[in-house]
C-alpha atoms as a PDB file:
ATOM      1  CA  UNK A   1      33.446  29.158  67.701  1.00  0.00           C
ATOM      2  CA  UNK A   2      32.763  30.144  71.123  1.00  0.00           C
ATOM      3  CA  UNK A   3      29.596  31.748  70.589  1.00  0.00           C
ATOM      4  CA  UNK A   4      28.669  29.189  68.454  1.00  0.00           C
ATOM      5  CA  UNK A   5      29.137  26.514  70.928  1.00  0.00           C
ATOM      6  CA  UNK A   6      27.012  28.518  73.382  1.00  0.00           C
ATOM      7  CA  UNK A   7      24.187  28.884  70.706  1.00  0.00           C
ATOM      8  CA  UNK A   8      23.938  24.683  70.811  1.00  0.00           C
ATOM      9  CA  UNK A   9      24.016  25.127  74.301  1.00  0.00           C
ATOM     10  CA  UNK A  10      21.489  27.424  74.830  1.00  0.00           C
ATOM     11  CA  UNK A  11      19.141  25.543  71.845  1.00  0.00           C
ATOM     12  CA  UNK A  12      19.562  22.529  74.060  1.00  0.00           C
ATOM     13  CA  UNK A  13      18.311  23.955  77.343  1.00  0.00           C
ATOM     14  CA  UNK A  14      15.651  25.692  75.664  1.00  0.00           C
ATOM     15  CA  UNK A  15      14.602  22.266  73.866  1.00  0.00           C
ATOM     16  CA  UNK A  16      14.924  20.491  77.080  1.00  0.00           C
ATOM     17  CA  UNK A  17      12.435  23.241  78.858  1.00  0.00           C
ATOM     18  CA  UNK A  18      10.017  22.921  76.443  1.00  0.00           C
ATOM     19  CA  UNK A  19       6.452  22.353  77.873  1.00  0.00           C
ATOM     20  CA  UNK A  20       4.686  19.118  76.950  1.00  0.00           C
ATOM     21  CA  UNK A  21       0.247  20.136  76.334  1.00  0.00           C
ATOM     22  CA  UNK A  22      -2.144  18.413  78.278  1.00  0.00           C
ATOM     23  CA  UNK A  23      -3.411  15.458  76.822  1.00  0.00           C
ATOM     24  CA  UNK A  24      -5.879  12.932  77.163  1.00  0.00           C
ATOM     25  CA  UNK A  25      -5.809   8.915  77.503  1.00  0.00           C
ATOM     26  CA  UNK A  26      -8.664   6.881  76.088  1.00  0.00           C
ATOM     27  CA  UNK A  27      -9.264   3.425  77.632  1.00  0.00           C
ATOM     28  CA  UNK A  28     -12.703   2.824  74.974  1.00  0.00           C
ATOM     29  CA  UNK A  29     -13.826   0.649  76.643  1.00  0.00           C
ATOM     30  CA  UNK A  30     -13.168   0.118  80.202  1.00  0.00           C
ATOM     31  CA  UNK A  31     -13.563  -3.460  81.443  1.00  0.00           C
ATOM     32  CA  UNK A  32     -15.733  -4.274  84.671  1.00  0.00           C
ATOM     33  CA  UNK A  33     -17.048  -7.424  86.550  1.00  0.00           C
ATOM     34  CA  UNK A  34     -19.398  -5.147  88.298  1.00  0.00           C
ATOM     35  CA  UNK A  35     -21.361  -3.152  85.393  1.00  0.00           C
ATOM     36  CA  UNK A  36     -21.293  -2.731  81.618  1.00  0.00           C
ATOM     37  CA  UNK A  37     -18.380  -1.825  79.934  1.00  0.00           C
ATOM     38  CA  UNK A  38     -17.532   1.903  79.310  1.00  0.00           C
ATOM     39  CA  UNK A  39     -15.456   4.075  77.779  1.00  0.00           C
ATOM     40  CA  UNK A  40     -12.749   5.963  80.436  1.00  0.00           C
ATOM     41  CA  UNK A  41     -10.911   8.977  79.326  1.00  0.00           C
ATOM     42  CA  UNK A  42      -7.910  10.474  81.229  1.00  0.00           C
ATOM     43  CA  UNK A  43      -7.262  14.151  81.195  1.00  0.00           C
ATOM     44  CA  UNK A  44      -3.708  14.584  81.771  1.00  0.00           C
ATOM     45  CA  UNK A  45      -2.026  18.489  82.748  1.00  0.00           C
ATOM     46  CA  UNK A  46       0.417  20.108  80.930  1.00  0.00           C
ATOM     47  CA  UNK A  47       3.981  18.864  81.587  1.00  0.00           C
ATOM     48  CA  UNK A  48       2.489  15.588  83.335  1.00  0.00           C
ATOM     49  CA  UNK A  49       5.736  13.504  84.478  1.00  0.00           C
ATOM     50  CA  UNK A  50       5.360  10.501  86.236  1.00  0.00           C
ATOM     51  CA  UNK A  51       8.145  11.597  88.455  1.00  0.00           C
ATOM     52  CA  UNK A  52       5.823  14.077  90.305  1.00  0.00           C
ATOM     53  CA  UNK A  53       2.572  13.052  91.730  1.00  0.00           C
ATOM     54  CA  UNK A  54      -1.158  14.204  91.218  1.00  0.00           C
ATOM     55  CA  UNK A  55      -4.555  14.418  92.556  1.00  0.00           C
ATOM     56  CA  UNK A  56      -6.980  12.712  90.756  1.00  0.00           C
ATOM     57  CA  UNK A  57     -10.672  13.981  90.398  1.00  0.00           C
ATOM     58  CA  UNK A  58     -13.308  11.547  89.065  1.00  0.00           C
ATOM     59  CA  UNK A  59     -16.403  12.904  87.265  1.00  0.00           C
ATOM     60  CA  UNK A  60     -19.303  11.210  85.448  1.00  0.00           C
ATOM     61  CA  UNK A  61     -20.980  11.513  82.262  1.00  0.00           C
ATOM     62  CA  UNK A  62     -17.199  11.465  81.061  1.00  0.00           C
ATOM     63  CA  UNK A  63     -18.043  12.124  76.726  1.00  0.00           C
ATOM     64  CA  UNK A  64     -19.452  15.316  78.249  1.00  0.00           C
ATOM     65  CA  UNK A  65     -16.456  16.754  79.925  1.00  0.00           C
ATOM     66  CA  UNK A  66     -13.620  17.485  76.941  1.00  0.00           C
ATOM     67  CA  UNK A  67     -14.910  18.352  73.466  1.00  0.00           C
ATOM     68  CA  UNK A  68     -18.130  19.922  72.146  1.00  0.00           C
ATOM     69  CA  UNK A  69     -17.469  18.415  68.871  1.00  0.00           C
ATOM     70  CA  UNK A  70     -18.227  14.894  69.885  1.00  0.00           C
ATOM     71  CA  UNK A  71     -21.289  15.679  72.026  1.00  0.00           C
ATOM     72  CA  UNK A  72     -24.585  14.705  71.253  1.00  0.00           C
ATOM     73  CA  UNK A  73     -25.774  18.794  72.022  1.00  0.00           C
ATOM     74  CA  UNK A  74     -22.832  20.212  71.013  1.00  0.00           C
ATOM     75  CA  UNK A  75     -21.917  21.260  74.380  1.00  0.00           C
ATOM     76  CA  UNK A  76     -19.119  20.351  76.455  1.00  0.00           C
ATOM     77  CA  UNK A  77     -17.709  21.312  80.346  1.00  0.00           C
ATOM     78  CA  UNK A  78     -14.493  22.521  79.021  1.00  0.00           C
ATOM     79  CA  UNK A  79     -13.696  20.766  82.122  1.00  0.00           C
ATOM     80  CA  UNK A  80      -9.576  20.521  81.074  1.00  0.00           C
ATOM     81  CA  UNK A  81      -9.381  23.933  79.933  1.00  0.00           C
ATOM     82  CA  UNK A  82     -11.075  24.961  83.267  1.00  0.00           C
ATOM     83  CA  UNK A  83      -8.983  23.268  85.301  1.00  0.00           C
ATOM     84  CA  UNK A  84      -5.151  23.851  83.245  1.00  0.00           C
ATOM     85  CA  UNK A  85      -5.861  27.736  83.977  1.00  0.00           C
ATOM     86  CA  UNK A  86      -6.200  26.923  87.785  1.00  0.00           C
ATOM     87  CA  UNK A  87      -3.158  25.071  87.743  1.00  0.00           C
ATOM     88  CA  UNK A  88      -1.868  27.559  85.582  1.00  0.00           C
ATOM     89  CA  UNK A  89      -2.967  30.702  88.703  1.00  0.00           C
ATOM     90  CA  UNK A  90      -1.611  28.600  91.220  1.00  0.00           C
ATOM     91  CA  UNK A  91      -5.596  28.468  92.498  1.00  0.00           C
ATOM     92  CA  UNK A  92      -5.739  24.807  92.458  1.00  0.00           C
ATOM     93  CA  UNK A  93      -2.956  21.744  92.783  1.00  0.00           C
ATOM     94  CA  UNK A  94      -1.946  19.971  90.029  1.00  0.00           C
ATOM     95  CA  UNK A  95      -5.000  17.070  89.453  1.00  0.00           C
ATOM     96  CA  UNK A  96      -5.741  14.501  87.092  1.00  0.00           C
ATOM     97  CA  UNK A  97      -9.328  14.056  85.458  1.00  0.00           C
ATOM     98  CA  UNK A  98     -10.983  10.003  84.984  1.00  0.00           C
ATOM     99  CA  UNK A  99     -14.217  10.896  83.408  1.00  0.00           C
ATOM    100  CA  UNK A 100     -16.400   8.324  83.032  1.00  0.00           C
ATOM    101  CA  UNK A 101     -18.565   8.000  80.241  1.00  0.00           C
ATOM    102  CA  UNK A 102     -22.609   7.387  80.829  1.00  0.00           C
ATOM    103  CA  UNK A 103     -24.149   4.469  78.842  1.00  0.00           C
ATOM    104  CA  UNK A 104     -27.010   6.522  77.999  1.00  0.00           C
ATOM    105  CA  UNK A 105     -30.129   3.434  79.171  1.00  0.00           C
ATOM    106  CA  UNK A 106     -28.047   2.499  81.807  1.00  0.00           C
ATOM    107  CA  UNK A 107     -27.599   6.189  82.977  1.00  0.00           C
ATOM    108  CA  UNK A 108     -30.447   6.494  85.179  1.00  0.00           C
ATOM    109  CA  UNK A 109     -29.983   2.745  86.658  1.00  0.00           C
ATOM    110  CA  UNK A 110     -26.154   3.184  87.370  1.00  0.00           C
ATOM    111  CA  UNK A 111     -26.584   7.132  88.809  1.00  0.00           C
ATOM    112  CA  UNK A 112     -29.895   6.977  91.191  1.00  0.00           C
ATOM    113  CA  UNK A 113     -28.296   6.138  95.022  1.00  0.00           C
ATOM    114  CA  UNK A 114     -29.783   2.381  95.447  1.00  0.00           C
ATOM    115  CA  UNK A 115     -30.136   2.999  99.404  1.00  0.00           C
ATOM    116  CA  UNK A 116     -32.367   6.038  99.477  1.00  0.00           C
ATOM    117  CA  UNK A 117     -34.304   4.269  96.416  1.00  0.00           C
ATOM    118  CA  UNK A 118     -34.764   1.291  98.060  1.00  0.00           C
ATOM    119  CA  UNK A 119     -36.400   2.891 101.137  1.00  0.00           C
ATOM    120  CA  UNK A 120     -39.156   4.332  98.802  1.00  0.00           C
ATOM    121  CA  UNK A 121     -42.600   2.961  98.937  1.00  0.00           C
ATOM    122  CA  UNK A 122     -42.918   0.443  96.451  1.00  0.00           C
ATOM    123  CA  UNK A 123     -45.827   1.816  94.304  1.00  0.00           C
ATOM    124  CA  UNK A 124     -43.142   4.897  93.967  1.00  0.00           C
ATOM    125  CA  UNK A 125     -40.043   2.547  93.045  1.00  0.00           C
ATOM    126  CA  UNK A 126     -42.499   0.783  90.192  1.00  0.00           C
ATOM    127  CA  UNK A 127     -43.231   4.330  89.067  1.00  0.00           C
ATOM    128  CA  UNK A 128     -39.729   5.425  88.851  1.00  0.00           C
ATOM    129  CA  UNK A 129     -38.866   2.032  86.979  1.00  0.00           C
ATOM    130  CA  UNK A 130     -41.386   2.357  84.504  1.00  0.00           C
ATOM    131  CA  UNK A 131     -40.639   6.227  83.616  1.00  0.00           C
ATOM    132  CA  UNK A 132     -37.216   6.592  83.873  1.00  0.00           C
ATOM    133  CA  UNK A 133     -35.579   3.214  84.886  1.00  0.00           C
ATOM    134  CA  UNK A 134     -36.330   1.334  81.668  1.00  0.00           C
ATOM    135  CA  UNK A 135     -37.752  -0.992  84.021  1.00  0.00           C
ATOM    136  CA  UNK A 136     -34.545  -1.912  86.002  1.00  0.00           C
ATOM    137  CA  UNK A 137     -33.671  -0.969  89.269  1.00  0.00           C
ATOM    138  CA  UNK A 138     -30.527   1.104  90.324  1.00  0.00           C
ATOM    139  CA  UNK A 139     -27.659  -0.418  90.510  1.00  0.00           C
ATOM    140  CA  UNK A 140     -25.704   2.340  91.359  1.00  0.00           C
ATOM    141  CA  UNK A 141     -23.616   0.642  94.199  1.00  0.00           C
ATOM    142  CA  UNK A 142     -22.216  -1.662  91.895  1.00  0.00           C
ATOM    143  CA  UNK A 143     -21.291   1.467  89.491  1.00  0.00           C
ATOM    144  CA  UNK A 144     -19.344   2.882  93.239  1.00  0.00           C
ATOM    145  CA  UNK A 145     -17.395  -0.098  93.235  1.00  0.00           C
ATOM    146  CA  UNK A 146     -16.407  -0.213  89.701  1.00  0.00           C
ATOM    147  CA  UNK A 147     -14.911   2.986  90.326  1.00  0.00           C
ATOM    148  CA  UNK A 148     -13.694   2.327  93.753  1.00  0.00           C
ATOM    149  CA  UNK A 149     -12.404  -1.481  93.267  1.00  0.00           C
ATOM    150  CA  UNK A 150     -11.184  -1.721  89.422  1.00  0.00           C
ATOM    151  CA  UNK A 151     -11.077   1.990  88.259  1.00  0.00           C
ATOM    152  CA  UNK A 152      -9.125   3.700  90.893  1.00  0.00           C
ATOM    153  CA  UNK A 153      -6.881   0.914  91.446  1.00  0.00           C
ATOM    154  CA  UNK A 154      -6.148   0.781  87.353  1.00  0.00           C
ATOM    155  CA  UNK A 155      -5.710   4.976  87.532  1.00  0.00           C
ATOM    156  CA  UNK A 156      -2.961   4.760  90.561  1.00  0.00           C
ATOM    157  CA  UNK A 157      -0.943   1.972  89.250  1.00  0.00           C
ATOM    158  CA  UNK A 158      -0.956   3.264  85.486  1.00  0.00           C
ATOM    159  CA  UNK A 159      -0.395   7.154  86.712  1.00  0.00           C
ATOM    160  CA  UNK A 160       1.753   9.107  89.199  1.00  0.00           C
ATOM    161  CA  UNK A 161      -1.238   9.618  91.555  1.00  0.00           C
ATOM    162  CA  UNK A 162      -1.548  10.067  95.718  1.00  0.00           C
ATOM    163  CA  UNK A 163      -3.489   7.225  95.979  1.00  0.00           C
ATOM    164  CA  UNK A 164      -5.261   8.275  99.748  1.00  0.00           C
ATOM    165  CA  UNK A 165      -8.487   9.605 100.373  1.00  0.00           C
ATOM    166  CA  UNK A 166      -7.178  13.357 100.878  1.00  0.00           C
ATOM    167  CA  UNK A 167      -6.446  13.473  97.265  1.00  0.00           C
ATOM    168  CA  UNK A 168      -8.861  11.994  95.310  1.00  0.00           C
ATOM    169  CA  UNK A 169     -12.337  13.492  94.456  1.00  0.00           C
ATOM    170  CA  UNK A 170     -15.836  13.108  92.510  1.00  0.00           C
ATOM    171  CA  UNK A 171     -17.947  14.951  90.575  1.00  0.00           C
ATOM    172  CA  UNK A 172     -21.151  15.383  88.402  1.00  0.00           C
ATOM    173  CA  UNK A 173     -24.291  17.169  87.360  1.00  0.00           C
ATOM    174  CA  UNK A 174     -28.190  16.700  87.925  1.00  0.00           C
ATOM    175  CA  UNK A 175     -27.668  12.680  88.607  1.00  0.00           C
ATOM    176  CA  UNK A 176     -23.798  13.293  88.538  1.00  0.00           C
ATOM    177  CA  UNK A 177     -24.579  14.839  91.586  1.00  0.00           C
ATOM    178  CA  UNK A 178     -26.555  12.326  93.261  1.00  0.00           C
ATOM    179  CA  UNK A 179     -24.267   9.421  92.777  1.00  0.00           C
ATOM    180  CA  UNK A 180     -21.260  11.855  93.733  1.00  0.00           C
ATOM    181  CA  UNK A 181     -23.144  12.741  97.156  1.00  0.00           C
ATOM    182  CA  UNK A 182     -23.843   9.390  97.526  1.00  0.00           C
ATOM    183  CA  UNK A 183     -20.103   8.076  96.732  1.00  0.00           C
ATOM    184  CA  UNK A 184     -18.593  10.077  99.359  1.00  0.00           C
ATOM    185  CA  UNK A 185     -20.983   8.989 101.867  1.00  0.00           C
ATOM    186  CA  UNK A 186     -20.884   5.560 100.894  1.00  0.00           C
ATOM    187  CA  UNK A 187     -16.699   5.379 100.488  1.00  0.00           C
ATOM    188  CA  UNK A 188     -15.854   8.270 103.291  1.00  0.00           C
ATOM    189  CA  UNK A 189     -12.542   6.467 103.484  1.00  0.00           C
ATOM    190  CA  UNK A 190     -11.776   7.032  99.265  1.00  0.00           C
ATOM    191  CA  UNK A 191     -12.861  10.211  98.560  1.00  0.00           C
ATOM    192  CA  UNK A 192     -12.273  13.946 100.154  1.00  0.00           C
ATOM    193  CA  UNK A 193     -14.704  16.083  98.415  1.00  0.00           C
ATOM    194  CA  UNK A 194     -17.638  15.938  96.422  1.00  0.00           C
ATOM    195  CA  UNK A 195     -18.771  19.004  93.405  1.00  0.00           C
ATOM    196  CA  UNK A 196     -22.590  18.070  92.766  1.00  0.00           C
ATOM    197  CA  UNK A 197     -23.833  20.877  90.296  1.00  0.00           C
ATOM    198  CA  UNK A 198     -27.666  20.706  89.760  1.00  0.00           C
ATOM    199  CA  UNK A 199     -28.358  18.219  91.717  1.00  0.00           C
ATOM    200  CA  UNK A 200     -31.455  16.527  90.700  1.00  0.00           C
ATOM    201  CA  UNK A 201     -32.957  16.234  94.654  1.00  0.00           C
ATOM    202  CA  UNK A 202     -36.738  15.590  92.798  1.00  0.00           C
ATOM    203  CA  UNK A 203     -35.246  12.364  91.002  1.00  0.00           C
ATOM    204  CA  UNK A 204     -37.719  12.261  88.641  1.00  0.00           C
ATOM    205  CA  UNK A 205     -39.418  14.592  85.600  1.00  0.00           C
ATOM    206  CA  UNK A 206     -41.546  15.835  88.051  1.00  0.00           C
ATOM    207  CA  UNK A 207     -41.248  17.897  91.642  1.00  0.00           C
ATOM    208  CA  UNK A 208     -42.571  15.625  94.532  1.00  0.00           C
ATOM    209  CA  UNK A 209     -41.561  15.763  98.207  1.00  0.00           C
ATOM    210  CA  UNK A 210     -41.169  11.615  98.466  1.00  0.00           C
ATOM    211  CA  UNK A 211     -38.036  11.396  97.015  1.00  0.00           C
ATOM    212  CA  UNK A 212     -36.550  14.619  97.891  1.00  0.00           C
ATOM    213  CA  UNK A 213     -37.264  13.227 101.855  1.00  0.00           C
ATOM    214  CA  UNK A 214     -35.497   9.871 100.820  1.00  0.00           C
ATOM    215  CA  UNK A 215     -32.003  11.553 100.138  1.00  0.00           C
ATOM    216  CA  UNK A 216     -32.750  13.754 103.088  1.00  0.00           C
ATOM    217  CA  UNK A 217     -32.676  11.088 105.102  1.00  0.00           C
ATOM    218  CA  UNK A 218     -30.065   9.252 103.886  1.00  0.00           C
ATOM    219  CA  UNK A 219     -27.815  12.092 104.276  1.00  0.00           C
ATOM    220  CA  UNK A 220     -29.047  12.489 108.174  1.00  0.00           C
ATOM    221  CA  UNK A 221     -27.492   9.383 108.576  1.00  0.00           C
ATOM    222  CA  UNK A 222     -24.654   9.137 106.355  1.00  0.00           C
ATOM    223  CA  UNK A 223     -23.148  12.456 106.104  1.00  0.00           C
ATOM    224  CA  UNK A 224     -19.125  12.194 106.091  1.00  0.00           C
ATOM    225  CA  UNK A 225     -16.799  13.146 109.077  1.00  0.00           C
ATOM    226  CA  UNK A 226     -17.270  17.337 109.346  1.00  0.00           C
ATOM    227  CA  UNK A 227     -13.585  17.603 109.830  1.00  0.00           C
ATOM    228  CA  UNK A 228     -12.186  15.093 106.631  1.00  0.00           C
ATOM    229  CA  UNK A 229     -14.653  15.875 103.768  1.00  0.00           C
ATOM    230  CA  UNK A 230     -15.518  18.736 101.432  1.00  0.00           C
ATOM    231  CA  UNK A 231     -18.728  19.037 100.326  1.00  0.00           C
ATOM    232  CA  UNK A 232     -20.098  21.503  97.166  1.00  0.00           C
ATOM    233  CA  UNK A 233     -23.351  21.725  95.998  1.00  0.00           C
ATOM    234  CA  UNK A 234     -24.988  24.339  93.094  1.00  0.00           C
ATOM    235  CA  UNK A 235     -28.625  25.172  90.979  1.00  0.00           C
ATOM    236  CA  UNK A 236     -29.208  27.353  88.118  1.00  0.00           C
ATOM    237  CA  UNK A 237     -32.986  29.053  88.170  1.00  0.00           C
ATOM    238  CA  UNK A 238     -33.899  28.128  84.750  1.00  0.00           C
ATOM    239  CA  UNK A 239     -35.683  24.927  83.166  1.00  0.00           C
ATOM    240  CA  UNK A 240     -35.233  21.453  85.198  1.00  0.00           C
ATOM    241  CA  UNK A 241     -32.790  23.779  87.712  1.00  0.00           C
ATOM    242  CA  UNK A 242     -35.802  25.777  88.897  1.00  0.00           C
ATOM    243  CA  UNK A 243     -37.363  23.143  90.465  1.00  0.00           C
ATOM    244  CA  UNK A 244     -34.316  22.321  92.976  1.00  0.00           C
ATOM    245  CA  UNK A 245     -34.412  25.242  95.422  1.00  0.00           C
ATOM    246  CA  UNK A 246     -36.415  24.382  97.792  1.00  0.00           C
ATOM    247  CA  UNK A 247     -34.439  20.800  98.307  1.00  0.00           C
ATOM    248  CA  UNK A 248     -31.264  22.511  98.412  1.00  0.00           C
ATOM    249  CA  UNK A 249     -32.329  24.880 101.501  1.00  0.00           C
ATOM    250  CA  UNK A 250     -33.402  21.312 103.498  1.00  0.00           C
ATOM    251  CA  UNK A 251     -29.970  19.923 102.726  1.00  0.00           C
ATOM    252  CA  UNK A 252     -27.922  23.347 103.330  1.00  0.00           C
ATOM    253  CA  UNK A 253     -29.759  23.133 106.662  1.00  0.00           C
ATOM    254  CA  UNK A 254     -29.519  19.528 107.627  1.00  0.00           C
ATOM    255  CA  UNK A 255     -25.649  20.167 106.210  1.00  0.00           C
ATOM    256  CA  UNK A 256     -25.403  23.131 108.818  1.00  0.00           C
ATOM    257  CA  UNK A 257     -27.032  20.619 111.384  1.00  0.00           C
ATOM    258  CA  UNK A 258     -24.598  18.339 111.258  1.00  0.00           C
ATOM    259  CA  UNK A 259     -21.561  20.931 111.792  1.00  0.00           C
ATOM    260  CA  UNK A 260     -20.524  21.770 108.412  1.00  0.00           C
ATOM    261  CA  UNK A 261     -19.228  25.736 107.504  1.00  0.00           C
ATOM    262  CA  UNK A 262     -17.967  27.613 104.611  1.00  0.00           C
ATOM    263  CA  UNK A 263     -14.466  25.762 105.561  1.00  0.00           C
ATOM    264  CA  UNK A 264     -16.147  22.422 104.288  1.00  0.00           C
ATOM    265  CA  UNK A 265     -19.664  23.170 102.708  1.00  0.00           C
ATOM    266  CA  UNK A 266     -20.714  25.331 100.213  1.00  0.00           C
ATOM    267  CA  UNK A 267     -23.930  25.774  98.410  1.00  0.00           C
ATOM    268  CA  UNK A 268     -24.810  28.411  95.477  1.00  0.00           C
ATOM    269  CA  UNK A 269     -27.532  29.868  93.605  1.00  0.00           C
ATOM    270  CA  UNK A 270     -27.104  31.255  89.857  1.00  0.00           C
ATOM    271  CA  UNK A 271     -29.607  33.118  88.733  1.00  0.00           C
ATOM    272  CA  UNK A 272     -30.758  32.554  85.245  1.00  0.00           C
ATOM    273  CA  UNK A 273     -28.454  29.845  85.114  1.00  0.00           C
ATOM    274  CA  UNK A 274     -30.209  26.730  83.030  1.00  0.00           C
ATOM    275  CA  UNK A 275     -29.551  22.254  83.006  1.00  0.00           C
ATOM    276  CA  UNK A 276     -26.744  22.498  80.355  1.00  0.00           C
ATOM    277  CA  UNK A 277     -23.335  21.816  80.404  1.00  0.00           C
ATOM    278  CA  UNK A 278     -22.482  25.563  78.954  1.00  0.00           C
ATOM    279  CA  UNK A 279     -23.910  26.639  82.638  1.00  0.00           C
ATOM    280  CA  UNK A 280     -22.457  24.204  84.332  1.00  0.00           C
ATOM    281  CA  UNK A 281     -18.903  25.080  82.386  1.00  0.00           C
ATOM    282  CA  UNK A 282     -19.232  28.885  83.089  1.00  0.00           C
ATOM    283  CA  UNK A 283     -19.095  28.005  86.843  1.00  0.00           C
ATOM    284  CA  UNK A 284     -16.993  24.836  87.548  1.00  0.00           C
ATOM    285  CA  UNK A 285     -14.437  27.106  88.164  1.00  0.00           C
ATOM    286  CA  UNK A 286     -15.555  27.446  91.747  1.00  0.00           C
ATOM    287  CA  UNK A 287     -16.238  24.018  92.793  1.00  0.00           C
ATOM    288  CA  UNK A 288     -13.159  22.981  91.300  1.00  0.00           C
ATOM    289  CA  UNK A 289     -10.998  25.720  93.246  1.00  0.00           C
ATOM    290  CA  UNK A 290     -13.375  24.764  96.299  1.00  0.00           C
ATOM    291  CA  UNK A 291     -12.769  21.039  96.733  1.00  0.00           C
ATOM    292  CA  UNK A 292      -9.304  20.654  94.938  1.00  0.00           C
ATOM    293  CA  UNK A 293      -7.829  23.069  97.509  1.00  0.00           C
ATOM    294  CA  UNK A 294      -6.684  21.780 100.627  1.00  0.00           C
END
């Protein structure tokens, strides 16, 4: 009887030990007074309990992130699975995902940094409208305050989150990574860090030194605080990648300029590396243990 007593015992600490998966919340869609509607899904850790408290770490093109089953190329960031076996090493702290799905003609409109865009010479901002715009101009600071002012305020009262700056983060890819540098200059007081992978400095199909020189100067005057922020920033070699070195080098040196270091800046070059989301999976690793660590 004795041992059998200790049996339930031990089947009951067991059963209360048992790990919960991650998971992941779907809010399809996401309502918003500033743009269109759009699906939001939340990437939750293993054992998430709302009596500890997370990071949270928002990234765009959100259908992108999870599962290559649902994509349109059949390709997917992993970006859970990447991150779980951080948490898992003890490389990164425990963090929340909010990826934000793209509406795909909105993508262009809601990604491309309105400031630097509007500072372009008109006959350039028609051409980028016609090509790539579908004929509407960005309105990518009302996408910032959809995430800033409904989306983020939503995530921290629904989730255990820190809800200051020092814990909360953005992310992206080619224009991912435009609207991500431009969110943290824009709302230095909301996020800490910033992972742009392939960023897409030309802006357009084609390399041109106009716009590249628009975000350049934007950044001369908007870069965050050297001491607060955390900024990453990566290019491949290959197809639409290839194109971006030269850009980076400006902004690694106007970064450098303005005081940033390896403590706070990083920038990295993979060779061979192409514009898909299988590249960008096989290295989020680093940005992630970069600007999620403290």
């Amino acid at each position: 009887m004795k041992y059998l007593l200790l049996a339930f015992i031990c089947i009951g600490v067991l059963s209360c030990k048992k790990k919960s998966p991650a998971r992941i919340d779907n809010i399809h869609p996401f309502h918003s007074d500033f743009i269109k509607d759009r699906n939001v899904d939340i990437w939750l850790p293993k054992n998430y309990s709302p009596n500890k408290k997370y990071q949270v770490l928002y990234m765009h093109d959100g259908q992108m992130l999870f599962d290559s089953t649902t994509t349109w190329n059949k390709q997917s960031w992993n970006a859970g699975e990447v991150l779980q076996q951080l948490i898992d090493d003890k490389k990164v702290p425990e963090t929340i995902i909010v990826g934000i799905w793209n509406i795909a003609n909105l993508r262009s409109s809601n990604y491309w940094p309105q400031k630097p865009f509007e500072q372009l010479p008109m006959s350039m901002q028609d051409s980028l409208a016609e090509q790539k715009l579908n004929n509407v101009t960005p309105n990518s600071d009302h996408y910032l305050k959809f995430i800033v002012e409904e989306l983020k305020p939503y995530i921290d009262k629904k989730y255990a989150t820190y809800t200051d700056k020092e814990h909360t983060f953005i992310a992206g890819s080619s224009m991912g990574g435009l609207i991500s540098m431009y969110a943290i200059c824009e709302y230095p007081k909301v996020f800490a860090g910033a992972a742009c992978l392939s960023t897409h400095w030309i802006g357009s199909y084609e390399p041109n030194e106009i716009i590249p020189d628009s975000f350049i100067h934007y950044l001369d005057q908007h870069i965050a605080p050297t001491t607060k922020h955390k900024f990453y920033f990566d290019h491949g070699t290959e197809t639409l990648d290839q194109f971006y070195g030269p850009y980076q080098t400006k902004v690694d040196h106007l970064f450098h300029h303005h005081g940033f270091d390896k403590t706070n800046y990083m920038s990295k070059v993979f060779n061979g590396a192409k514009h898909t989301e299988i590249d960008w999976q096989r290295r989020l690793d680093i940005p992630f243990t970069f600007i999620l660590n403290k």
